[in-house]
Structures are given as structure tokens and as C-alpha cells.
Protein backbone atom coordinates (compact mmCIF):
# COMPACT_ATOMS: atom_id res chain seq x y z
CA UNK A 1 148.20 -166.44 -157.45
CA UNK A 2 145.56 -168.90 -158.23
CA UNK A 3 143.98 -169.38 -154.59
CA UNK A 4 143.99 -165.44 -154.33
CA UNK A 5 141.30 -165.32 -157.46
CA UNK A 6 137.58 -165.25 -156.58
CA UNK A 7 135.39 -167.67 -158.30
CA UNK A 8 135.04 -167.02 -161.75
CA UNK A 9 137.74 -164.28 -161.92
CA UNK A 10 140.43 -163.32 -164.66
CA UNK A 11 143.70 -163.90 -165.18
CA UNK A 12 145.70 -161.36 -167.62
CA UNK A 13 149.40 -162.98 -168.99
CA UNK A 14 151.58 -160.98 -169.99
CA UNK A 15 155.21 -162.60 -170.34
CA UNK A 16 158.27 -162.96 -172.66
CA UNK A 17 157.88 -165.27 -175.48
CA UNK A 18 160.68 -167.30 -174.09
CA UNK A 19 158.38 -167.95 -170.76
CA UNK A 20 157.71 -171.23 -170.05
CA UNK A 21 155.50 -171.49 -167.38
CA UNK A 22 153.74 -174.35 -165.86
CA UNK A 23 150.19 -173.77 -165.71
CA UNK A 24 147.94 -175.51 -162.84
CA UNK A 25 145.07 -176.40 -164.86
CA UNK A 26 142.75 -178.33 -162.61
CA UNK A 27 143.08 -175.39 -159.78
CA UNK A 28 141.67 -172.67 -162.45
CA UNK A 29 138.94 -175.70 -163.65
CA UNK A 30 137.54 -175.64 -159.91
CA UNK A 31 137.44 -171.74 -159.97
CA UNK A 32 135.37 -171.07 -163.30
CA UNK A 33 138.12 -168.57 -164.23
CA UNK A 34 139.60 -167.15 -167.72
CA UNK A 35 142.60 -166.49 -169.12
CA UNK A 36 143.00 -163.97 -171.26
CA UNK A 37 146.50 -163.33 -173.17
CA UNK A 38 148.01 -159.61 -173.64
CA UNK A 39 150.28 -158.14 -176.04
CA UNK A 40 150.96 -154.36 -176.07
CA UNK A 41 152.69 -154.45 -179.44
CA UNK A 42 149.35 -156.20 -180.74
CA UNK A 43 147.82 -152.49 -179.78
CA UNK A 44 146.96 -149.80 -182.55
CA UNK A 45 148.38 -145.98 -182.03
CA UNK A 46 145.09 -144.86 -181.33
CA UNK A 47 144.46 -147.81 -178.72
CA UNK A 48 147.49 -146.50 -177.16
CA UNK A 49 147.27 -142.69 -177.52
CA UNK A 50 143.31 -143.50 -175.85
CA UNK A 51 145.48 -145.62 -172.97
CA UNK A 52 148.22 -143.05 -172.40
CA UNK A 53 145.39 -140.12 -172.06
CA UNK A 54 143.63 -142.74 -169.42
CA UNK A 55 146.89 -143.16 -167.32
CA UNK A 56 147.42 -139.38 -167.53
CA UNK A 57 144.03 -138.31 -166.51
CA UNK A 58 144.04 -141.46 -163.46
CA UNK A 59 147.80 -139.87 -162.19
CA UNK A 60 146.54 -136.44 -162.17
CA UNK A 61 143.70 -137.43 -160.06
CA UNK A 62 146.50 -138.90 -157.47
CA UNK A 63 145.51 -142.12 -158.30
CA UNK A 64 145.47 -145.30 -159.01
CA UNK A 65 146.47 -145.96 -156.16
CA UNK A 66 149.12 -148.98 -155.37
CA UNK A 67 148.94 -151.06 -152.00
CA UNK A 68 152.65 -151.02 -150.93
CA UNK A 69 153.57 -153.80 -148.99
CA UNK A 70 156.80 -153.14 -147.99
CA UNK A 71 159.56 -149.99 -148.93
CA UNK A 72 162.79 -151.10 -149.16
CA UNK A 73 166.27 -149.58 -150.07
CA UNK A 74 168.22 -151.01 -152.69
CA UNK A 75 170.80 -152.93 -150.70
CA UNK A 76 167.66 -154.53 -149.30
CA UNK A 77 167.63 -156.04 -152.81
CA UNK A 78 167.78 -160.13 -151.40
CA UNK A 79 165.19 -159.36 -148.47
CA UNK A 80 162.33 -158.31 -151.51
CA UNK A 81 163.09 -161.27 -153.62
CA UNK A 82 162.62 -163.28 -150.23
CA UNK A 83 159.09 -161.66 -149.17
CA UNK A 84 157.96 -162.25 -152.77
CA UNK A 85 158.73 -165.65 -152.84
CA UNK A 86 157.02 -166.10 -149.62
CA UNK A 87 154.05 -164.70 -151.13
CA UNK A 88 152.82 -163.70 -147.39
CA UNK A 89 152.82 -160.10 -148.22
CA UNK A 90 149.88 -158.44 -150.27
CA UNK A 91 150.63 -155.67 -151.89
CA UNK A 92 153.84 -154.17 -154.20
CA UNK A 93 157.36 -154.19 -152.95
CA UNK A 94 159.08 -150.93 -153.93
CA UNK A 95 162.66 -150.77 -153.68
CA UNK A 96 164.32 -146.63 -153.12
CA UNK A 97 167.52 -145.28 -153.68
């Protein structure tokens, strides 16, 4: 993900508190970028009622809108994990039923 960030860009973690992750340190050095930690269950009721409302408002507009990559059914379960690990696709892999 790192060479994919512009100059000066942001990363947002979210993960498990299990995750261990290594993180490449002198790659996001050379890129002036951030890193900026998120918890939803750090969020208030009202941050959340104010986020749900946003999300609401964004679907009924027929957005955001999500660059698919690739559609896959189900049984094409093993092909997905293999595109994302080649990380040559941009954009989301949806699997169907």
C-alpha cells in the first residue's frame, strides 16, 4: 500500500488488537506521510448517530461510489484471495452468491 500513497498522504489503521503487523518505516519516512490510528468504539453516540446520518444521506444520493475490480461468485473464493495478494488489481473484489 505504501508505494500507492502520494507524498505526504495518510494512512488510517484500523485492525484487531491481536494484529501484529510489520510496519516499513523508512518507506513512509521518504513519503512525508501520517499515520493516524482508528477506533470506532473510541466514538461517542452522537459521533456516530452524526456518521450514520452521513452514510445515509451519501447512499441515497447513489453514492459513494466503490471501484470494483473484479465480481466474483463465491466458489471463486481462492481466485480473490489470489488477485489480492497480487496486488495488480485496483479497486474492491466483491464476491456474489
Amino acid at each position: 500500500m505504501v508505494p500507492l500513497l502520494r507524498s505526504g498522504g495518510t494512512i488510517v489503521v484500523m485492525a484487531g488488537l491481536a494484529a501484529q503487523t510489520p510496519l516499513p518505516v523508512g518507506a513512509l519516512y521518504t513519503r512525508d506521510v501520517s499515520i493516524r490510528g482508528f477506533a470506532i468504539s473510541n466514538a461517542s453516540v452522537d459521533d456516530l448517530a452524526a456518521a450514520s446520518r452521513a452514510v445515509n444521506w451519501l447512499l441515497a444520493q447513489g453514492r459513494p461510489v466503490v471501484r470494483t475490480a473484479a465480481k466474483l461468485g463465491l466458489d471463486d473464493a481462492a481466485e480473490a484471495h489470489a488477485l489480492q495478494e497480487g496486488r495488480s488489481l485496483r479497486g474492491r473484489i466483491v464476491l456474489v452468491r
